[in-house]
N, C-alpha and C. Protein backbone atom coordinates (compact mmCIF):
# COMPACT_ATOMS: atom_id res chain seq x y z
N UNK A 1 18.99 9.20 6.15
CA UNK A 1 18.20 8.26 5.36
C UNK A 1 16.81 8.84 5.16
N UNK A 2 16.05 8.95 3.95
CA UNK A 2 14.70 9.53 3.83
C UNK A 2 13.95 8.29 3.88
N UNK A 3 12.88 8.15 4.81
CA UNK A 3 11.85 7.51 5.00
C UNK A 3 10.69 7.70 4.50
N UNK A 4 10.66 6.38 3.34
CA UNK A 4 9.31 6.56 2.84
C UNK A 4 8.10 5.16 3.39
N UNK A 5 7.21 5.64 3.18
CA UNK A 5 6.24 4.45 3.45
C UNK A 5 5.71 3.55 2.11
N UNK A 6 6.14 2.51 2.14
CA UNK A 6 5.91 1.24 0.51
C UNK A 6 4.80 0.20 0.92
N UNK A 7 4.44 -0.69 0.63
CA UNK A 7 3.50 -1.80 0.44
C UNK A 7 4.28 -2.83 0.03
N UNK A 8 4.45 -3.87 1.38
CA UNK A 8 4.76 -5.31 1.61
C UNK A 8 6.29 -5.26 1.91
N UNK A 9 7.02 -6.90 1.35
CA UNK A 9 7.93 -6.86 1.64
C UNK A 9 9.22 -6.00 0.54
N UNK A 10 10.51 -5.71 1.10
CA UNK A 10 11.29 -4.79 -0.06
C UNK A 10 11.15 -5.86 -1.26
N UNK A 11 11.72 -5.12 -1.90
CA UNK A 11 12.10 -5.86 -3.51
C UNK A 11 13.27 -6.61 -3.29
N UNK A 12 13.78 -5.93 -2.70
CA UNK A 12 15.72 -6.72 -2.57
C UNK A 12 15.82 -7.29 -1.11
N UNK A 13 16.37 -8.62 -0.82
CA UNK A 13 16.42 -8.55 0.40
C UNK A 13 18.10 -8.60 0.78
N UNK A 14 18.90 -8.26 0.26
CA UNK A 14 20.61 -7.83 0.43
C UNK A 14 20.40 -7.08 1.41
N UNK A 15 21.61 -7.50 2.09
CA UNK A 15 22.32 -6.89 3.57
C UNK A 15 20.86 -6.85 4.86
N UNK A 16 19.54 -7.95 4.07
CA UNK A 16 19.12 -8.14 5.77
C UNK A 16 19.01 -9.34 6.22
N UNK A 17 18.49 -9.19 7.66
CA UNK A 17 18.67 -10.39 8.24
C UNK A 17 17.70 -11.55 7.71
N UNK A 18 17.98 -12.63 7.92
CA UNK A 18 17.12 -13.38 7.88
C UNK A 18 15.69 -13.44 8.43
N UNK A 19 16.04 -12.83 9.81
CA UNK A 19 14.56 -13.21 10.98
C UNK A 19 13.88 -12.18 10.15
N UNK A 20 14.56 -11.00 9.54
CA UNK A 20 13.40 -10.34 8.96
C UNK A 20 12.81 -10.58 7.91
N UNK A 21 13.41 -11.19 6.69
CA UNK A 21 12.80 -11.89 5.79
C UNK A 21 11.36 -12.91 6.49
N UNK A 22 12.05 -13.43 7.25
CA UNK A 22 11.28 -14.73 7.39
C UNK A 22 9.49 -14.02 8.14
N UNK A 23 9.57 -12.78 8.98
CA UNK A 23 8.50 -11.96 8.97
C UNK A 23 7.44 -11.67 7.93
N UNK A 24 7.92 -11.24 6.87
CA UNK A 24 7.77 -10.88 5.93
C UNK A 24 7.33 -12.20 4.85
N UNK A 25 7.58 -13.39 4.80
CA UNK A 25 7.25 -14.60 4.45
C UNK A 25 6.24 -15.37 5.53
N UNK A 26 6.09 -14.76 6.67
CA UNK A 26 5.31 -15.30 7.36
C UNK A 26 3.40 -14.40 6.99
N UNK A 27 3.63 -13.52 6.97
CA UNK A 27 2.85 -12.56 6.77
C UNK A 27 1.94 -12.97 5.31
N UNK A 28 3.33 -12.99 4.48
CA UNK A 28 2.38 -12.95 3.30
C UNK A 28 1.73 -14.34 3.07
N UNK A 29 2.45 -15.61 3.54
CA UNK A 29 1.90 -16.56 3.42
C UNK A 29 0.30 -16.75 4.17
N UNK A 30 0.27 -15.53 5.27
CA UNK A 30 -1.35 -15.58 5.99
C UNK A 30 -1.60 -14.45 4.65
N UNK A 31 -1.90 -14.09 4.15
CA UNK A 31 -2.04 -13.21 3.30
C UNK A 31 -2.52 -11.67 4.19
N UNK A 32 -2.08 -11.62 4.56
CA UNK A 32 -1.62 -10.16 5.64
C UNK A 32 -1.15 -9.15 5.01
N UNK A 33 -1.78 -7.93 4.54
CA UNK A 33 -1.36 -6.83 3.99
C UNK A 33 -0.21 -6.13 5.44
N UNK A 34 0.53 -5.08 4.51
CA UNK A 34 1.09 -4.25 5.87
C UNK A 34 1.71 -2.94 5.43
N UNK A 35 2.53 -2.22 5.42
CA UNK A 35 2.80 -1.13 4.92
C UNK A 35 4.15 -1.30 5.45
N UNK A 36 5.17 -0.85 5.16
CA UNK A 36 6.47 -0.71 5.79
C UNK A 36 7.52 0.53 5.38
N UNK A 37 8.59 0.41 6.90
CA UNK A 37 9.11 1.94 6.59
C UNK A 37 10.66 1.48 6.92
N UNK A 38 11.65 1.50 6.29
CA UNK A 38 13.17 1.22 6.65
C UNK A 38 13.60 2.53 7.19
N UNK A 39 14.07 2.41 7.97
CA UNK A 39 14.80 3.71 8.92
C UNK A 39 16.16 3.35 9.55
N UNK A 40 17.02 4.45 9.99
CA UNK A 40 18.34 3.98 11.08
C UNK A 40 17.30 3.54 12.21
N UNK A 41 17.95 2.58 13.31
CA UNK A 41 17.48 2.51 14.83
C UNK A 41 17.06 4.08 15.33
N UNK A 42 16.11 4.01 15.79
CA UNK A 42 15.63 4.76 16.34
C UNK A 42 16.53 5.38 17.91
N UNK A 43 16.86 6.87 17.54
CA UNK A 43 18.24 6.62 18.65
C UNK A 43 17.78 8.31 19.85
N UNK A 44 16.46 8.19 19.66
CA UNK A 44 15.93 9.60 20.82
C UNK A 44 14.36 9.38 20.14
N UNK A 45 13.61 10.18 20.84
CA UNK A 45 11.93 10.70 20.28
C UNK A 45 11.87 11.07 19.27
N UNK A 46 12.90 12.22 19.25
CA UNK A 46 12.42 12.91 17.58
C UNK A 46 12.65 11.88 16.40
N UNK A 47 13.55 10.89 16.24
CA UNK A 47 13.75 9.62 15.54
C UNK A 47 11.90 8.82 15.69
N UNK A 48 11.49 8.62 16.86
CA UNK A 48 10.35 7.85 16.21
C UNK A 48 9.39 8.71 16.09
N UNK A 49 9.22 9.91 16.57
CA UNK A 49 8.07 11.06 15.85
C UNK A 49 7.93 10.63 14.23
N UNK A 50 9.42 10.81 14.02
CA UNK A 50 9.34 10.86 12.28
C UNK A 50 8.65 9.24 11.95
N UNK A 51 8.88 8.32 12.33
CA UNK A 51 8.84 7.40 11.86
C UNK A 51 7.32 7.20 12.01
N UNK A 52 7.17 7.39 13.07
CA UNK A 52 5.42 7.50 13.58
C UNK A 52 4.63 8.37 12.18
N UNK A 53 5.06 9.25 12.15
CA UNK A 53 4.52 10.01 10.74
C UNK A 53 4.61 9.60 9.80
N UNK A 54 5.56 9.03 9.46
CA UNK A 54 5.38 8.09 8.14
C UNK A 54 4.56 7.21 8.17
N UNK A 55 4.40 6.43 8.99
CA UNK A 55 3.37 5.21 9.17
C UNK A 55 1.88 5.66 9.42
N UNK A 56 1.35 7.07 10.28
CA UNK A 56 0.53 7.39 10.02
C UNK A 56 -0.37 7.12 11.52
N UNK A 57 0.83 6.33 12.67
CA UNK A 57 0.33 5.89 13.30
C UNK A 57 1.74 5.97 14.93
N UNK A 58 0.94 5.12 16.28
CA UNK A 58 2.10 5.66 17.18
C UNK A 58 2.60 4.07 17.09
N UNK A 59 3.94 3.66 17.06
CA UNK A 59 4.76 2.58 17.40
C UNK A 59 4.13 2.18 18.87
N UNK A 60 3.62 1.04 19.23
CA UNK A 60 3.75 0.61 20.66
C UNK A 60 5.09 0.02 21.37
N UNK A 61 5.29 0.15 22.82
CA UNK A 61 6.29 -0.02 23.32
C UNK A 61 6.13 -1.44 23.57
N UNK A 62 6.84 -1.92 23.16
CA UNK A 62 7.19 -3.35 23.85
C UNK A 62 7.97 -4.34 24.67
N UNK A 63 7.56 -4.69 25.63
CA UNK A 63 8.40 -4.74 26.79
C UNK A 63 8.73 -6.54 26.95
N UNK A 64 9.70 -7.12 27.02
CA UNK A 64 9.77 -8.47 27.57
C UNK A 64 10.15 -8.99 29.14
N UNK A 65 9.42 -9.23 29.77
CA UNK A 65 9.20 -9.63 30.77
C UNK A 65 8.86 -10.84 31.81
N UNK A 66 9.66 -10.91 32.59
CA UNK A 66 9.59 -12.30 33.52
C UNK A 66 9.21 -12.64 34.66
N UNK A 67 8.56 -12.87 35.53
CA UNK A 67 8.19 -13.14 36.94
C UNK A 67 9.99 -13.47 37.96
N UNK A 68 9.81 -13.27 38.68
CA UNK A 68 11.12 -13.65 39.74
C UNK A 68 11.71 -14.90 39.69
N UNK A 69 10.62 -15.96 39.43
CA UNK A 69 11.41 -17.23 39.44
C UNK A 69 11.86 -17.31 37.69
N UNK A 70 11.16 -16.58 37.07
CA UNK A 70 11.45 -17.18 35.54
C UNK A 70 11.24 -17.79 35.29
N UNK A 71 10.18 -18.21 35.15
CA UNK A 71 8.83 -19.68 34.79
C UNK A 71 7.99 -19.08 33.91
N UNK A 72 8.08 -17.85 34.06
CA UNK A 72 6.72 -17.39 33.28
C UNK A 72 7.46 -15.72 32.67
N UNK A 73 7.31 -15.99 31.35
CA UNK A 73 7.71 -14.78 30.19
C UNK A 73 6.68 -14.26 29.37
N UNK A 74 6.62 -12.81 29.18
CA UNK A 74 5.69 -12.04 29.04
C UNK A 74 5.89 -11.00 27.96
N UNK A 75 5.04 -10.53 26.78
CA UNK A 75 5.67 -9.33 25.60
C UNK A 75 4.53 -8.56 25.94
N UNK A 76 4.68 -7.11 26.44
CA UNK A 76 3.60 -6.19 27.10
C UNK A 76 3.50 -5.61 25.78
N UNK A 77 2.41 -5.46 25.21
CA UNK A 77 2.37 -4.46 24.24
C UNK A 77 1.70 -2.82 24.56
N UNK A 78 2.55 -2.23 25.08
CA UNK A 78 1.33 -0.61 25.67
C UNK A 78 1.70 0.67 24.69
N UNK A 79 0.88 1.43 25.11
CA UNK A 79 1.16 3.14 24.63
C UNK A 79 2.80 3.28 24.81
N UNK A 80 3.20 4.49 23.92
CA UNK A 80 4.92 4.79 24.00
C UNK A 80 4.26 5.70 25.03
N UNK A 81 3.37 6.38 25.08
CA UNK A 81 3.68 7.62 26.51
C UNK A 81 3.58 6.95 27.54
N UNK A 82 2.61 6.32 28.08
CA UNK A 82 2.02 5.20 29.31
C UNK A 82 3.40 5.08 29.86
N UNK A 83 3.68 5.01 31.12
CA UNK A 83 4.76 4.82 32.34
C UNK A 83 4.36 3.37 32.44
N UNK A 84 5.35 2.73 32.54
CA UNK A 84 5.25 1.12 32.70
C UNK A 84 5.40 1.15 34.71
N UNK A 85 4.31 0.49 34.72
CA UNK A 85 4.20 0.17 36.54
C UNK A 85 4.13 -1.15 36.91
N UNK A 86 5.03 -1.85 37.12
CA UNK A 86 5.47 -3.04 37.74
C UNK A 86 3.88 -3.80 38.48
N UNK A 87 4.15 -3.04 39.66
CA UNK A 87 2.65 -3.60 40.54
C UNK A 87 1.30 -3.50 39.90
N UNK A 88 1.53 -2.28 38.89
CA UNK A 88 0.20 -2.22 38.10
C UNK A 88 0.02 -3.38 37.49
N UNK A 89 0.40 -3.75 36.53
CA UNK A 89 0.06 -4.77 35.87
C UNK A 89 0.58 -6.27 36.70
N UNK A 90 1.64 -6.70 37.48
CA UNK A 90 1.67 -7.76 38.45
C UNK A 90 0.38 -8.08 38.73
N UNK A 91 -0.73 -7.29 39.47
CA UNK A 91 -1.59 -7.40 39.72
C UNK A 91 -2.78 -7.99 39.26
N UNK A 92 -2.95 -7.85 38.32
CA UNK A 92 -3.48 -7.82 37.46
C UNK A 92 -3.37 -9.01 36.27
N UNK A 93 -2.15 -9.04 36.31
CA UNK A 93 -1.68 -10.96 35.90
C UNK A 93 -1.70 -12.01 36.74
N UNK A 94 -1.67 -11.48 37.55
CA UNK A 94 -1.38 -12.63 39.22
C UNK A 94 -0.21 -13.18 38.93
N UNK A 95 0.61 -12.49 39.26
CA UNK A 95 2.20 -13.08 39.05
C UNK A 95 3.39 -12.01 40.35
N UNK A 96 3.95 -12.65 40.53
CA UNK A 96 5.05 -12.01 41.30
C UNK A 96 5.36 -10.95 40.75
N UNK A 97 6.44 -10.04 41.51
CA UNK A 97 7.26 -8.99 41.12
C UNK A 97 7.68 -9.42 39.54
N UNK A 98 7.53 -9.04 38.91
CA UNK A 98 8.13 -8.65 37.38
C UNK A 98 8.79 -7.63 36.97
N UNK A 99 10.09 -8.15 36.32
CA UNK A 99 11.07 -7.84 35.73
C UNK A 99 11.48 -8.17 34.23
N UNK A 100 12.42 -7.18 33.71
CA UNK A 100 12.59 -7.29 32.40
C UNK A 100 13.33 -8.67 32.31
N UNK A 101 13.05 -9.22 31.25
CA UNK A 101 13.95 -10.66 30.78
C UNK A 101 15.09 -10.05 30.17
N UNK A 102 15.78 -11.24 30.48
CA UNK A 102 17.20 -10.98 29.51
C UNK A 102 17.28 -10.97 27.99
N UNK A 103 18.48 -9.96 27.58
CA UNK A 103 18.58 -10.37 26.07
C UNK A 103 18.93 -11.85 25.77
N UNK A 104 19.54 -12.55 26.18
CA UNK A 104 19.54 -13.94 26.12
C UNK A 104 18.38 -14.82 25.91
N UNK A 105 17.67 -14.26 27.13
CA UNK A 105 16.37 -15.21 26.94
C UNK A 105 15.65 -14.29 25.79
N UNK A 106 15.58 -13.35 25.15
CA UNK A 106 15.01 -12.75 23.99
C UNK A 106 15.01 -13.30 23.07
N UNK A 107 16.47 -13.55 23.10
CA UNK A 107 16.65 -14.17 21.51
C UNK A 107 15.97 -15.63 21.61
N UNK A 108 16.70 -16.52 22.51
CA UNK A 108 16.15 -17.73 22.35
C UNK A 108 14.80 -17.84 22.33
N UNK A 109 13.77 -17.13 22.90
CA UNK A 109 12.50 -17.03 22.49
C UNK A 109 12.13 -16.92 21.54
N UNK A 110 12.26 -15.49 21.15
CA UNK A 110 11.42 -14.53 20.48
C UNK A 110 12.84 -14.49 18.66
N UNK A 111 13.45 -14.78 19.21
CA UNK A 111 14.62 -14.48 17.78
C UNK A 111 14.74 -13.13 17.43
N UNK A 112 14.93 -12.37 18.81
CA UNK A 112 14.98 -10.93 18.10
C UNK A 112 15.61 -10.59 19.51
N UNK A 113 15.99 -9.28 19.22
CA UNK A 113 17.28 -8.24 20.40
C UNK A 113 16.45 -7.12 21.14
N UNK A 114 16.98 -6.83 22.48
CA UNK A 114 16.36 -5.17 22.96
C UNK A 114 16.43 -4.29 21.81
N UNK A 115 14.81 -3.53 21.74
CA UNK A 115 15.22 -2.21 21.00
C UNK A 115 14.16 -2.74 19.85
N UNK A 116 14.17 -4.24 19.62
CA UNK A 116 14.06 -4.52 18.42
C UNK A 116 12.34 -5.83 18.78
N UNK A 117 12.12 -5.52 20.12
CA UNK A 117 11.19 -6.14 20.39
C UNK A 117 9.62 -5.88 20.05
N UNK A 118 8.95 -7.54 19.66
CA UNK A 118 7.79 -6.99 18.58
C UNK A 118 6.92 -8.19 18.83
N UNK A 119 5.62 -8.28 18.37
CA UNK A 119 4.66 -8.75 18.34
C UNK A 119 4.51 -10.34 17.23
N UNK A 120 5.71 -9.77 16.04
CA UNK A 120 6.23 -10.60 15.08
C UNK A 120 7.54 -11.40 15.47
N UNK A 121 8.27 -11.35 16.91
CA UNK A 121 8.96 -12.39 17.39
C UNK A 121 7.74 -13.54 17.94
N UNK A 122 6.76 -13.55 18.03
CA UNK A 122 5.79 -14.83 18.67
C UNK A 122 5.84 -15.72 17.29
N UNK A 123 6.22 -15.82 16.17
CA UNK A 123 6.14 -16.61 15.34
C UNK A 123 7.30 -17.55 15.22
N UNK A 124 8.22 -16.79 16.31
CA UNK A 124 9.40 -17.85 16.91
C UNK A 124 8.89 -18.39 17.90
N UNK A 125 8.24 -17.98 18.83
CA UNK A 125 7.78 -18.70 20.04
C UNK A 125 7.24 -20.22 19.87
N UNK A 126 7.68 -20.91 19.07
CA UNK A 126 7.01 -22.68 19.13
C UNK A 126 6.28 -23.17 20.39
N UNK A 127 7.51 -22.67 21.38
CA UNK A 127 7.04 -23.62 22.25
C UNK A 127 6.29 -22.86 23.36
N UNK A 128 5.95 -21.79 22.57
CA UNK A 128 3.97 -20.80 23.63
C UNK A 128 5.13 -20.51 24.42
N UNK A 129 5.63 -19.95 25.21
CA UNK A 129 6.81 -19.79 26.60
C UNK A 129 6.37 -18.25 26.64
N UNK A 130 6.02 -17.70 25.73
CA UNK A 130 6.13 -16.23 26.29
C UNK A 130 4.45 -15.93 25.73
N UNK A 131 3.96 -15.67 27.04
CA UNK A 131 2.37 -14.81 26.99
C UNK A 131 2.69 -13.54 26.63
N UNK A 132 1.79 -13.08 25.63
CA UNK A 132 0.85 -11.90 24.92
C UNK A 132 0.33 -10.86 25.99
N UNK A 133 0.29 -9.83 26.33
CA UNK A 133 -0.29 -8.77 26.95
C UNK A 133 -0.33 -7.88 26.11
N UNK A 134 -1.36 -7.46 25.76
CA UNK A 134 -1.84 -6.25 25.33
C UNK A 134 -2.57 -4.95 26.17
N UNK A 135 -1.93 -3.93 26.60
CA UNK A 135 -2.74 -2.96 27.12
C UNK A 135 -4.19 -2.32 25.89
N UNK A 136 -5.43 -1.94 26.62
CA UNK A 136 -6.60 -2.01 25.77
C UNK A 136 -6.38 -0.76 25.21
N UNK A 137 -5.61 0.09 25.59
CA UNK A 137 -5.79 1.67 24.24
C UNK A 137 -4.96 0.85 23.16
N UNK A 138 -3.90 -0.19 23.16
CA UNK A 138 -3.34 -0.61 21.75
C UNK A 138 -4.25 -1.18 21.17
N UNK A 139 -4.97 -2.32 21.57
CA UNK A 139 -6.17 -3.50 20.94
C UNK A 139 -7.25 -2.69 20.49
N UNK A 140 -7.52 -1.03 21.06
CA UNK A 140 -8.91 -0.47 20.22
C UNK A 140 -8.14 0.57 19.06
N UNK A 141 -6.94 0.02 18.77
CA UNK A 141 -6.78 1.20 17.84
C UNK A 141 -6.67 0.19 16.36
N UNK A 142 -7.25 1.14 15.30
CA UNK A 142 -7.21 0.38 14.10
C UNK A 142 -6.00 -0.24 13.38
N UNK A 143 -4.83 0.49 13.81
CA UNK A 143 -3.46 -0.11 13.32
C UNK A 143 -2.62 -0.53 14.37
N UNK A 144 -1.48 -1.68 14.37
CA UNK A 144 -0.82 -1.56 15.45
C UNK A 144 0.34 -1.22 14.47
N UNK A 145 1.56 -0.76 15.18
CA UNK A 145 2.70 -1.00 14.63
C UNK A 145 3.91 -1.38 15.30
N UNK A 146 4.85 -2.07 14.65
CA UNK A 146 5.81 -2.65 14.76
C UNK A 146 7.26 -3.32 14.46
N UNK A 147 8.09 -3.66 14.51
CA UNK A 147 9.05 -3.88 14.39
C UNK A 147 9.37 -5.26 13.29
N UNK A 148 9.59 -5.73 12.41
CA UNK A 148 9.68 -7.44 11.99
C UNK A 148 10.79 -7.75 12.37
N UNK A 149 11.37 -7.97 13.27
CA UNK A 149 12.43 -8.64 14.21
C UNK A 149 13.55 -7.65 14.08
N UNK A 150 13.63 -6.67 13.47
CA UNK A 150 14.80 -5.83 13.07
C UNK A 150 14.47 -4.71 13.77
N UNK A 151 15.57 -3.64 14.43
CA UNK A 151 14.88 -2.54 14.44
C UNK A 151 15.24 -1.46 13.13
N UNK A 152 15.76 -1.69 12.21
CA UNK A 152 15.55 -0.33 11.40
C UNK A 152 14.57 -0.84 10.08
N UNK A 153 13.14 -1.03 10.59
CA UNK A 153 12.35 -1.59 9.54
C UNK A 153 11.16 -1.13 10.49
N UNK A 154 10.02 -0.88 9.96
CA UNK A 154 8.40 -0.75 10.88
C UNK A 154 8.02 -1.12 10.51
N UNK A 155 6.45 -2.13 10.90
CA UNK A 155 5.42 -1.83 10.12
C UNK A 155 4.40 -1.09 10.37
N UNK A 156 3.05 -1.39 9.49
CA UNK A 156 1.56 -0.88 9.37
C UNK A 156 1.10 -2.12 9.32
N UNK A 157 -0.08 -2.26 10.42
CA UNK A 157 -0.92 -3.56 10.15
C UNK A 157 -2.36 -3.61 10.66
N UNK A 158 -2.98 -3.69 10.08
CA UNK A 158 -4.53 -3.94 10.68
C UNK A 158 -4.62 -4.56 12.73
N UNK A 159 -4.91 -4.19 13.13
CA UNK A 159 -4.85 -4.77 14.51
C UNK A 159 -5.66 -6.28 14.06
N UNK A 160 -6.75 -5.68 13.36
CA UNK A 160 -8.10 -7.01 13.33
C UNK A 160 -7.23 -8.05 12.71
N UNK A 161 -5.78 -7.54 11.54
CA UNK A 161 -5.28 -9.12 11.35
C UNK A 161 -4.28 -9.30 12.13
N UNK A 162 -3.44 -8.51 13.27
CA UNK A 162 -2.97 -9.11 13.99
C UNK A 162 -3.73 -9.98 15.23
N UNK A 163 -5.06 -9.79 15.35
CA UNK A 163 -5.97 -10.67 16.42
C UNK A 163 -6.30 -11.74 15.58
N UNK A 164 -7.03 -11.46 14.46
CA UNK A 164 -7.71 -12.78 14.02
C UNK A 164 -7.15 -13.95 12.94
N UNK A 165 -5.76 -13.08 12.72
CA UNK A 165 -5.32 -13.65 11.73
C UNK A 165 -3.56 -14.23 12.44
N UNK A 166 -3.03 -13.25 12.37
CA UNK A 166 -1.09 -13.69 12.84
C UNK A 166 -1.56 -14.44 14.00
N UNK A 167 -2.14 -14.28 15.28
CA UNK A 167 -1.94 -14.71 16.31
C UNK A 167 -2.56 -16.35 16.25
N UNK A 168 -3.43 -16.63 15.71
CA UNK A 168 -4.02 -17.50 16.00
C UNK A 168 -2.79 -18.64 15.22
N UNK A 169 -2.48 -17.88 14.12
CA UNK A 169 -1.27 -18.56 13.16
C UNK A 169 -0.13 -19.25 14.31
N UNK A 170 0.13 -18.15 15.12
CA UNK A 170 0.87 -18.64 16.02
C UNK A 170 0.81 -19.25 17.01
N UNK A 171 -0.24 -19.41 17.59
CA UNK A 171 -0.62 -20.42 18.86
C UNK A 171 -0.76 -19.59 19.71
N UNK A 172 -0.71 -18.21 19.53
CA UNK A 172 -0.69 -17.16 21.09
C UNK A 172 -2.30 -16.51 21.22
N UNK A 173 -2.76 -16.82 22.27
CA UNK A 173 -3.44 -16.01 22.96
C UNK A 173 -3.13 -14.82 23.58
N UNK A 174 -4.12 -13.45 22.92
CA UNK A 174 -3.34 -12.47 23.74
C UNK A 174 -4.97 -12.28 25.05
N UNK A 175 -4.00 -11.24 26.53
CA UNK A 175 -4.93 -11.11 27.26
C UNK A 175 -4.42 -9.33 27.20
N UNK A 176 -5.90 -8.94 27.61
CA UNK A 176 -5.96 -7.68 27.48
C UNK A 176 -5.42 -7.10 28.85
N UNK A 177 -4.88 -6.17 29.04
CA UNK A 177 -4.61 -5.75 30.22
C UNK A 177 -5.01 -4.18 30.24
N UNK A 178 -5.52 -3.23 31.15
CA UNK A 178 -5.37 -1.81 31.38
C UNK A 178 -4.52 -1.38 32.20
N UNK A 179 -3.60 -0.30 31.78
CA UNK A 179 -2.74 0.39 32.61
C UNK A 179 -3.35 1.54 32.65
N UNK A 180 -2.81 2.10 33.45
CA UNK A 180 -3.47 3.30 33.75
C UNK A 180 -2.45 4.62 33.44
N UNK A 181 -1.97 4.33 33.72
CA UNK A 181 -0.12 5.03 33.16
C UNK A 181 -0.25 6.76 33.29
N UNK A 182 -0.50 7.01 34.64
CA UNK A 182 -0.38 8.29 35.19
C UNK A 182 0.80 8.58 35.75
């Protein structure tokens, strides 16, 4: 598939999902510019190198996450190189041992699958259940990028309108977190 980089949502929306449409209608209704890139799933590094190049920018990793009792659900947004450290950030949230959530509980949250986890499932979140973490090298960079509930789709987006604009749309507060990821 050749990956190009376009402006907004496709022209056609045949053979996709809904949750991703509905991204893409969420967006423009905040009037949210974005850039976007259709690709296969991303299936090794050299797959998101390319994709990263097209966009112009690095994909952040995004992680969904739960405390032990499962009371409390979490979308880490960090660096793709950064080593994810359990106690590092536990700490630092004041929360128990943390662990990945289930795809189950993904969907019913967030309306989206492993692989395919994003910053643009919180506009499913109604009912606030899953806190925002942002590690601070993602929040100082001028673009974030991401997934619209699909994984063979990216985007390009201003960070400043994912803080001041999508999130607030959504009811989520994000908290900043530092990893250190040595």
């Amino acid at each position: 598939m050749d990956i190009t980089l376009v402006h907004g949502r496709p022209a056609n929306s045949d053979g996709r999902l809904m949750r991703e449409i509905r991204v893409y209608d969420f967006l423009d209704s905040l009037s949210i510019p974005y850039e976007r890139t259709d690709h296969e799933p991303a299936a090794n590094m050299e797959a998101c190198d390319r994709i990263d190049a097209v966009l112009g920018i690095t994909i952040c990793k995004n992680l969904f996450l739960c405390n032990r009792q499962q009371t409390m659900f979490y979308l880490l947004m960090m660096p793709g190189h950064k080593p994810f450290k359990t106690k590092e950030l536990s700490s630092q949230i004041h929360s128990a041992r943390l662990s990945f959530g289930s795809p189950e509980q993904m969907e019913a949250m967030l309306e989206t699958s492993p692989g395919s986890a994003s910053i643009m499932g919180l506009m499913n979140d109604k009912a606030h259940r899953v806190q925002l973490l942002i590690d601070a090298d993602v929040a100082k960079e001028p673009y974030i990028g991401c997934h619209p509930c699909v994984n063979t789709s990216s985007l390009k987006i201003r960070t400043s309108d994912i803080l001041e604009r999508f999130l607030p749309a959504t009811g989520h507060v994000p908290t900043i977190v530092s990893l250190i990821g040595e």
